[in-house]
N, C-alpha and C. Protein backbone atom coordinates (compact mmCIF):
# COMPACT_ATOMS: atom_id res chain seq x y z
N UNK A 1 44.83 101.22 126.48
CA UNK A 1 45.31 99.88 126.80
C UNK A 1 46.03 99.28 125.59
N UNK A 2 45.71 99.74 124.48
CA UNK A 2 45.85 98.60 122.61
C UNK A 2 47.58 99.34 123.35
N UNK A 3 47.84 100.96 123.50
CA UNK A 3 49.70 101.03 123.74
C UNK A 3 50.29 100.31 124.46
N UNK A 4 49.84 100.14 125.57
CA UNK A 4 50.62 99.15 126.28
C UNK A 4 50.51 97.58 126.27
N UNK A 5 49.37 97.19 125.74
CA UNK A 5 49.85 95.89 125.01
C UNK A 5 50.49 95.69 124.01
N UNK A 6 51.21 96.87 123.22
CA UNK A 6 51.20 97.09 121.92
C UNK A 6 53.22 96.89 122.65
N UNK A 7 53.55 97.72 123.61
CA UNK A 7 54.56 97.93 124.53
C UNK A 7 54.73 96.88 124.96
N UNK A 8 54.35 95.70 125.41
CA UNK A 8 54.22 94.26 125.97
C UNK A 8 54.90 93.84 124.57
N UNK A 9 54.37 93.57 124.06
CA UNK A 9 54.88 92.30 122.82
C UNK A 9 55.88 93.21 122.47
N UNK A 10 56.50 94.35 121.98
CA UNK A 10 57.28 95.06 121.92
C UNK A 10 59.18 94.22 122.45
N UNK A 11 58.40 94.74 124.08
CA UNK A 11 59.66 94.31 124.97
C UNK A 11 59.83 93.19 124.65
N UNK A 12 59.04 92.16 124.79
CA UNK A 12 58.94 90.84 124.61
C UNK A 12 60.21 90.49 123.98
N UNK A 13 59.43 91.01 122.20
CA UNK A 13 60.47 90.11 121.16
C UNK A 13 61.93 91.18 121.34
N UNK A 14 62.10 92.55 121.31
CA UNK A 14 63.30 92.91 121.45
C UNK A 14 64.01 92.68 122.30
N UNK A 15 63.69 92.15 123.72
CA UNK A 15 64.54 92.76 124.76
C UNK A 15 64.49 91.54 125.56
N UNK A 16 63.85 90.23 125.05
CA UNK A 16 64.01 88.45 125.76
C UNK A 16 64.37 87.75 125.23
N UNK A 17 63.39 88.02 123.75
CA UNK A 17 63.31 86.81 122.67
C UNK A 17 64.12 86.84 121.48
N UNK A 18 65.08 87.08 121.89
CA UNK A 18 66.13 87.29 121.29
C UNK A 18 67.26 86.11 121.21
N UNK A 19 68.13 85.86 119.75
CA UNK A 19 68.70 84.08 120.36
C UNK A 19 69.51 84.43 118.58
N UNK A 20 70.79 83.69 118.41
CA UNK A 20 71.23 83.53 117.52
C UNK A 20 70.60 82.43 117.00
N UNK A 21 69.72 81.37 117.64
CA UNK A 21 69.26 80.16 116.81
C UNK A 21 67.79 80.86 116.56
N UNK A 22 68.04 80.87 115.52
CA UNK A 22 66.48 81.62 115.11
C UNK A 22 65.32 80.18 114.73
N UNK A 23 65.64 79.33 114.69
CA UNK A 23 64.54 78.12 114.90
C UNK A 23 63.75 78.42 115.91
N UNK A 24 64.49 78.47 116.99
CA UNK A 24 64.31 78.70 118.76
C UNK A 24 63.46 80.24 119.09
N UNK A 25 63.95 81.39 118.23
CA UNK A 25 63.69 82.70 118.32
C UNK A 25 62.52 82.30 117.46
N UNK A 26 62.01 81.82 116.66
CA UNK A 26 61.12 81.71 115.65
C UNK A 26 60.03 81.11 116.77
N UNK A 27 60.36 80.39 117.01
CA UNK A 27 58.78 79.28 117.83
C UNK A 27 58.66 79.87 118.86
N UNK A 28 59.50 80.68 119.74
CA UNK A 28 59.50 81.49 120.72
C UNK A 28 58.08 82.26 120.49
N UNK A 29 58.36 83.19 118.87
CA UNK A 29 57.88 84.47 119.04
C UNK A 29 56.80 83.72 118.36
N UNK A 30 56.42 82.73 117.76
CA UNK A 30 55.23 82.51 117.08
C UNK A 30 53.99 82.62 117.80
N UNK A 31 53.50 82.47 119.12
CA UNK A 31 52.30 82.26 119.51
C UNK A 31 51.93 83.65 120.03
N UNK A 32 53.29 84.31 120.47
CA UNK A 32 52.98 85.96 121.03
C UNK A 32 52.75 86.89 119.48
N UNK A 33 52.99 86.00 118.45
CA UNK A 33 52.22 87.00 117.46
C UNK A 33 51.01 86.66 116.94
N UNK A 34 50.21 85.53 117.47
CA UNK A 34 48.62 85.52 117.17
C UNK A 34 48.22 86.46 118.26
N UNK A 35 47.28 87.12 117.67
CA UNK A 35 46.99 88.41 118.78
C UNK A 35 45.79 87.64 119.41
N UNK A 36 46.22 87.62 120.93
CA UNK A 36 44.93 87.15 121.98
C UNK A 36 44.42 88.23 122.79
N UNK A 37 43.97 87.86 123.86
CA UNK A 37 43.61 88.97 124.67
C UNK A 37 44.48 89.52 125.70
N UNK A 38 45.64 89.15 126.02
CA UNK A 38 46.53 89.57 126.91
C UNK A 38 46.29 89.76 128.12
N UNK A 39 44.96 89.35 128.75
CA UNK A 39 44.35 89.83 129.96
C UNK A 39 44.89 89.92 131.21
N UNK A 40 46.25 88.76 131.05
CA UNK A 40 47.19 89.58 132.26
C UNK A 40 47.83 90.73 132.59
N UNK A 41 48.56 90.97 131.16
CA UNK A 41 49.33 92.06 131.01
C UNK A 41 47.92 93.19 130.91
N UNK A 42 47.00 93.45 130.55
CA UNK A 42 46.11 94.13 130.64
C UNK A 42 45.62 94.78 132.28
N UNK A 43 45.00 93.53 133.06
CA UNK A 43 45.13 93.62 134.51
C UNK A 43 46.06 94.57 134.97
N UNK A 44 47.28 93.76 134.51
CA UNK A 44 48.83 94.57 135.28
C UNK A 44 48.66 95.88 135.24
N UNK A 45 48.43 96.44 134.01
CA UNK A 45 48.85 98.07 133.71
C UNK A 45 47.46 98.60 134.52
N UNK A 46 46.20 97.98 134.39
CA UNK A 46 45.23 98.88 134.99
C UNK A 46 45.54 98.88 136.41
N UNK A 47 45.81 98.16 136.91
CA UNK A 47 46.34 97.87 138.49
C UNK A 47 47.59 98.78 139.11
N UNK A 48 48.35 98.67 138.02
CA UNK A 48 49.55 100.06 137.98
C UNK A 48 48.88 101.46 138.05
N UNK A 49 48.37 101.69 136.91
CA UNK A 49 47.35 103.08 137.20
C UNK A 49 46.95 103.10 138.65
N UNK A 50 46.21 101.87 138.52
CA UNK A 50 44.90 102.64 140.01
C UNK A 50 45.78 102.88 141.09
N UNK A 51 47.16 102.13 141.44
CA UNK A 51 48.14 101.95 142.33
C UNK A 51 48.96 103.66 142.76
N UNK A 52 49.29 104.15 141.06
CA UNK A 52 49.82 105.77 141.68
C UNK A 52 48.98 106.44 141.54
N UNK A 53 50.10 107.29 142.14
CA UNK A 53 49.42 108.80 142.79
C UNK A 53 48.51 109.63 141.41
N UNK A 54 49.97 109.87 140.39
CA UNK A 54 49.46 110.58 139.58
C UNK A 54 49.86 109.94 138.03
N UNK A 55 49.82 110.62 136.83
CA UNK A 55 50.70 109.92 135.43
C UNK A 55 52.18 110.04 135.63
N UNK A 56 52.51 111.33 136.46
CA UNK A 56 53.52 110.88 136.55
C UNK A 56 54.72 109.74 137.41
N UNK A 57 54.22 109.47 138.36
CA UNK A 57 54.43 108.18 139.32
C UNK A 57 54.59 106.88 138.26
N UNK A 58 53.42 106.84 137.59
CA UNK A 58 52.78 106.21 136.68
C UNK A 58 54.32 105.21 135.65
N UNK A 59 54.50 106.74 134.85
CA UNK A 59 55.47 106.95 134.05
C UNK A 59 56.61 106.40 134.39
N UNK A 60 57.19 106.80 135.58
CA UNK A 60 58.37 106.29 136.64
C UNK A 60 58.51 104.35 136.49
N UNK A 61 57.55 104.30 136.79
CA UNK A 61 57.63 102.96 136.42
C UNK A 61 57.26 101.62 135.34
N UNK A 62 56.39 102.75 134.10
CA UNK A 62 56.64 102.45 133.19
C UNK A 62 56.55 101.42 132.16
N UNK A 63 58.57 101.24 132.57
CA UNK A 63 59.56 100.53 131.79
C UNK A 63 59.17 99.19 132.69
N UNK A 64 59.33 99.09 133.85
CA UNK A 64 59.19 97.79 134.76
C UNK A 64 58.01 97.28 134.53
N UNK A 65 56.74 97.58 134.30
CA UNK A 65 55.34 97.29 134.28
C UNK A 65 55.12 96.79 132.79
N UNK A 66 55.70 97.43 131.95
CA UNK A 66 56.16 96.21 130.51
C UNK A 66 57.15 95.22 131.06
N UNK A 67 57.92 95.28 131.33
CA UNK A 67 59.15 94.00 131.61
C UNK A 67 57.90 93.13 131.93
N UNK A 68 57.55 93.53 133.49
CA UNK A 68 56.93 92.21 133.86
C UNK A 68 55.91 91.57 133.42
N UNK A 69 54.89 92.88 132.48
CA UNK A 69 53.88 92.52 131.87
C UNK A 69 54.79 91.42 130.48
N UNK A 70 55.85 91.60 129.94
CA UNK A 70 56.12 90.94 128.80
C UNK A 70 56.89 89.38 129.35
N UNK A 71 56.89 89.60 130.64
CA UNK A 71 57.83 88.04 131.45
C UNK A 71 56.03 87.35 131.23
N UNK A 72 55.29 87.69 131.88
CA UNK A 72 54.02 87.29 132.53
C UNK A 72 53.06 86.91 130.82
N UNK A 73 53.60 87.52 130.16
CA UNK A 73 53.03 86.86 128.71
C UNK A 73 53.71 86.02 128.21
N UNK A 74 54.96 86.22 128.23
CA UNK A 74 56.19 84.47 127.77
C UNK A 74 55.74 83.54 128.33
N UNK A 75 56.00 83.68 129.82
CA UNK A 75 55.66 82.37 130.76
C UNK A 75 54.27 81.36 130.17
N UNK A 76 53.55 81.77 130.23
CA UNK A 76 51.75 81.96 129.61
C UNK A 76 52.20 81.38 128.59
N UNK A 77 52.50 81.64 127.15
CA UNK A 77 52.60 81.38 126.26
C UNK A 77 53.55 80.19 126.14
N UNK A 78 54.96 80.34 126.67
CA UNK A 78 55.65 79.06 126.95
C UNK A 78 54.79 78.09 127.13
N UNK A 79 54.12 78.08 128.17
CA UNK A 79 52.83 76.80 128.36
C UNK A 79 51.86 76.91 127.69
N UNK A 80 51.38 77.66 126.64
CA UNK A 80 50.55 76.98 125.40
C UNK A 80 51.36 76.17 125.02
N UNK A 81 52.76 76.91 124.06
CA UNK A 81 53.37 75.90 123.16
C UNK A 81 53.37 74.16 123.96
N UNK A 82 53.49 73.90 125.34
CA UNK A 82 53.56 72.69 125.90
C UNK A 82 52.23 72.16 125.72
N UNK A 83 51.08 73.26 126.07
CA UNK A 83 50.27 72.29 126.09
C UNK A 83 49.23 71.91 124.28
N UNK A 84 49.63 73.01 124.04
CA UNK A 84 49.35 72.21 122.28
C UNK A 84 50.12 71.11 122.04
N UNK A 85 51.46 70.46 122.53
CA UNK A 85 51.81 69.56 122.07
C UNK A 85 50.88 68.39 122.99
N UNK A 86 50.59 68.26 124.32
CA UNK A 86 50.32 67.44 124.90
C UNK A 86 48.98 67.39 125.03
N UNK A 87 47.72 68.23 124.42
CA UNK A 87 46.70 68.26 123.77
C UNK A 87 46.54 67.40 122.52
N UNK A 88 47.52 67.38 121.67
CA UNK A 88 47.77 67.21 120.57
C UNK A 88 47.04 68.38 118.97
N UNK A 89 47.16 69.35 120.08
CA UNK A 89 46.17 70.05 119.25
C UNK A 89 46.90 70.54 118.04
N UNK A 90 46.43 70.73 116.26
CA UNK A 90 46.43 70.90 115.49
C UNK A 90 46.46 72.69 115.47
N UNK A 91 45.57 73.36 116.00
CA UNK A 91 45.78 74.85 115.76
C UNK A 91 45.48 75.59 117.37
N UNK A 92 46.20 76.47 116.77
CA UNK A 92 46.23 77.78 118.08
C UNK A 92 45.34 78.92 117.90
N UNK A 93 44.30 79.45 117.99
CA UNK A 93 43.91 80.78 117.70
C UNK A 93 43.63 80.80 115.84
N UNK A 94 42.92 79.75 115.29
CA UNK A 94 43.28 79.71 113.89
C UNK A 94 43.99 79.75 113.18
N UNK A 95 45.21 79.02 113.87
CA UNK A 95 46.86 79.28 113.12
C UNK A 95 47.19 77.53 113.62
N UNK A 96 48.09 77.32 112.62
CA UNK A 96 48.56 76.15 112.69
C UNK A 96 49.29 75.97 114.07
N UNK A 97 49.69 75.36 114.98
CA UNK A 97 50.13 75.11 116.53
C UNK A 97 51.65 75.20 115.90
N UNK A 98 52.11 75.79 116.92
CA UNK A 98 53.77 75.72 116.55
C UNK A 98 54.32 74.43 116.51
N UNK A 99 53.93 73.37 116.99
CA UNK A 99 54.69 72.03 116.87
C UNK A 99 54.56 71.69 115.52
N UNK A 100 53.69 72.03 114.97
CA UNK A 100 53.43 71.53 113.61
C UNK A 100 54.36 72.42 112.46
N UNK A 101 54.78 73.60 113.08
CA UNK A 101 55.51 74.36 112.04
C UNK A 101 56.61 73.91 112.45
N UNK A 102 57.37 74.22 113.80
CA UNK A 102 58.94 73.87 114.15
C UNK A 102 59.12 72.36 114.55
N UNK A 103 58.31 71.93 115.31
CA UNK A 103 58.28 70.25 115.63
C UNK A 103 58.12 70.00 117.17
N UNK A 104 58.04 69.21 117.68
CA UNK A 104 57.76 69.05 118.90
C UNK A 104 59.15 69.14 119.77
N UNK A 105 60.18 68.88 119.56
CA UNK A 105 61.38 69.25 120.08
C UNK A 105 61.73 70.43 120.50
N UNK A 106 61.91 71.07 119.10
CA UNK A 106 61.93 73.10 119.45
C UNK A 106 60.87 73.50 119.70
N UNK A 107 59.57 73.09 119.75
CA UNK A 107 58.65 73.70 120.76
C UNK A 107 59.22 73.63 122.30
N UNK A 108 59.21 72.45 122.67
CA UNK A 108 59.38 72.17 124.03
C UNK A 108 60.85 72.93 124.76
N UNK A 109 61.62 72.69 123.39
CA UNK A 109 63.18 73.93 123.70
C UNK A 109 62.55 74.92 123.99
N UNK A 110 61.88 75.69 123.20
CA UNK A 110 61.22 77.47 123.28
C UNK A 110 60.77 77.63 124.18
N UNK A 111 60.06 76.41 124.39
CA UNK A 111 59.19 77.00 125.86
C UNK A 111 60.24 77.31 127.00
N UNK A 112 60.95 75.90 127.37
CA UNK A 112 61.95 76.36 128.54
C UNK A 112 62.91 77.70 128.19
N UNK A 113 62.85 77.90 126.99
CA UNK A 113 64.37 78.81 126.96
C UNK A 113 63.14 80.16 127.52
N UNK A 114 62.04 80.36 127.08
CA UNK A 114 61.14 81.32 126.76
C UNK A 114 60.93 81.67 128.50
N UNK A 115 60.86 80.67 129.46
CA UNK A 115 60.26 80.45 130.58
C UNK A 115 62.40 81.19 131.11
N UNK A 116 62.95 80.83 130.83
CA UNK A 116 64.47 80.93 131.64
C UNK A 116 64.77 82.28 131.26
N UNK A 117 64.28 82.99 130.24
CA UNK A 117 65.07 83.92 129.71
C UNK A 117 63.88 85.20 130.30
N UNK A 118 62.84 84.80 130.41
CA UNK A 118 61.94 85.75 131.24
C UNK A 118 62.35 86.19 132.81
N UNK A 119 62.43 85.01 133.54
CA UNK A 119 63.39 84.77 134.91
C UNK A 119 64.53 85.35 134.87
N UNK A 120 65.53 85.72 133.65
CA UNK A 120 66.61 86.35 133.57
C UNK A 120 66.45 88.00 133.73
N UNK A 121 65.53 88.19 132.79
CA UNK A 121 64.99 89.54 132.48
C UNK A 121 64.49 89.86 134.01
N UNK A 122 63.76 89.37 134.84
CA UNK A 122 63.24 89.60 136.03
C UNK A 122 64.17 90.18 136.84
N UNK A 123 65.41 89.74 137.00
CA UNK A 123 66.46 89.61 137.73
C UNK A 123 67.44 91.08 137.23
N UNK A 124 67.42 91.45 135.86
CA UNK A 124 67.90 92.37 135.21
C UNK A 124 67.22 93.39 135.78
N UNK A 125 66.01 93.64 135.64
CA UNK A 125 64.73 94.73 135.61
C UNK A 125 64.49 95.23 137.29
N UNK A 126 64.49 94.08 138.07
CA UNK A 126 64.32 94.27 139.45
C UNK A 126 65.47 93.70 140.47
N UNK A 127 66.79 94.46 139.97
CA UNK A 127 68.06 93.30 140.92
C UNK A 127 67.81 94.11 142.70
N UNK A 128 66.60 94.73 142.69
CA UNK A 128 67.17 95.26 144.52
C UNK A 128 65.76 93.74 144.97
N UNK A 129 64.84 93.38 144.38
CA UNK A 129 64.03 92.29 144.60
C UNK A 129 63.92 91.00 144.20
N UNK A 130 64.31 90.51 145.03
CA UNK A 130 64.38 89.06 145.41
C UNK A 130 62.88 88.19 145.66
N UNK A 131 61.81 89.16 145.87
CA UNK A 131 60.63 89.33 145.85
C UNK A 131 60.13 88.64 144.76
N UNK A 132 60.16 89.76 143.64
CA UNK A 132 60.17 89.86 142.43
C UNK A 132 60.60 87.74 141.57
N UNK A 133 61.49 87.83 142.00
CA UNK A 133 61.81 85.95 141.54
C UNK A 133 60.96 84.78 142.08
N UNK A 134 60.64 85.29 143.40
CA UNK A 134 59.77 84.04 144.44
C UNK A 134 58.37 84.14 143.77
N UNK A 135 57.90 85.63 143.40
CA UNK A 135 56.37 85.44 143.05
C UNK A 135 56.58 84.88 141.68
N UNK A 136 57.62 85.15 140.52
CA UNK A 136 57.73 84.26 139.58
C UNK A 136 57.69 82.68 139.38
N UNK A 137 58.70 82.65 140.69
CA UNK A 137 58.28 80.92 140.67
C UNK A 137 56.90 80.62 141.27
N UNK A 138 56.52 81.40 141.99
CA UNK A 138 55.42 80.78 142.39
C UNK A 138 54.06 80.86 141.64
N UNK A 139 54.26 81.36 140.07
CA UNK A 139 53.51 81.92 139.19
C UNK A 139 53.40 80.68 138.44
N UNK A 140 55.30 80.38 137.90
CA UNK A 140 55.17 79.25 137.19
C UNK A 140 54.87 77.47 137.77
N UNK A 141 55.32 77.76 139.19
CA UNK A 141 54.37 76.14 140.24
C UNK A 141 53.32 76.23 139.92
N UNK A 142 52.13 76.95 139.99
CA UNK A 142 50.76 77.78 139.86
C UNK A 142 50.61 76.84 138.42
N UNK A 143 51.15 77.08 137.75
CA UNK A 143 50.57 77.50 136.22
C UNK A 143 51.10 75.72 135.56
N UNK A 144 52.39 75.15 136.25
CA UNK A 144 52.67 73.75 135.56
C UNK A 144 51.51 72.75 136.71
N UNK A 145 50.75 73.06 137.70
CA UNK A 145 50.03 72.31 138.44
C UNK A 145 48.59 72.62 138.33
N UNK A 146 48.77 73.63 137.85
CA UNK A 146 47.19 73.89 137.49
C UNK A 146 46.88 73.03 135.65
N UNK A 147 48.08 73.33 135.41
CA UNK A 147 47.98 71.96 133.79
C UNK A 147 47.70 70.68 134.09
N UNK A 148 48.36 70.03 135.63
CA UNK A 148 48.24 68.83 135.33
C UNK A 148 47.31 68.23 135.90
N UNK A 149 46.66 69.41 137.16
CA UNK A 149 44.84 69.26 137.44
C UNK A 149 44.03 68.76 136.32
């Protein structure tokens, strides 16, 4: 499991979090490098296993099962950075909260760009599913209404 979470943050910062404004690329990648438990992206891949046939089925898909595992950790993380600001919380995981390093502005930038550029990647990774975008939004409705419960 440590490879393919290891493969998650991987894709993440090379292949989303990527940005000529490195303020933006900076607060982006700050909270996906306190190491948490990843328990979505974790889920995902064991769920992938139990799903094929064999390793190699497995293999076949891979590359897609990071994508989405590394969309499904941005998204997530996008909404820490929001909700440490609207907590007002001081630290993340024993690390100073990104608002406090970049500011509350480019937090709240990162998050949306972090949340848009995952949705992009979705669309890249899976263009025959249209599927694939609806359960995203309906991941991120889920996840901004379950905050304001």
């Amino acid at each position: 499991m440590k490879d393919d979470l290891s493969k998650t943050n991987e894709f993440a910062i090379k292949n989303i979090l990527q940005t000529e404004y490195k303020d933006l690329e900076n607060a982006a990648k700050y909270n996906l490098e306190l190491k948490g438990k990843n328990f979505r992206s974790a889920i995902l891949f064991l769920l992938a296993r139990a799903l094929c046939r064999d390793q190699r089925e497995f293999l076949k898909i891979y590359d897609k099962i990071a994508c989405l595992s590394a969309c499904i950790e941005i998204a997530h993380n996008a909404s820490l950075l929001q909700d440490d600001i609207i907590d007002k919380s001081d630290n993340r995981r024993s690390k100073v909260a990104a608002h406090k390093v970049y500011g509350v502005s480019t937090s709240v930038f990162a998050s949306d760009w972090m949340i848009s550029r995952a949705s992009r990647m979705l669309t890249e990774v899976f263009p025959e599913s249209t599927d694939m975008s609806q359960v995203f939004s309906n991941v991120l409705y889920n996840l901004v209404f379950g905050e304001l419960i």
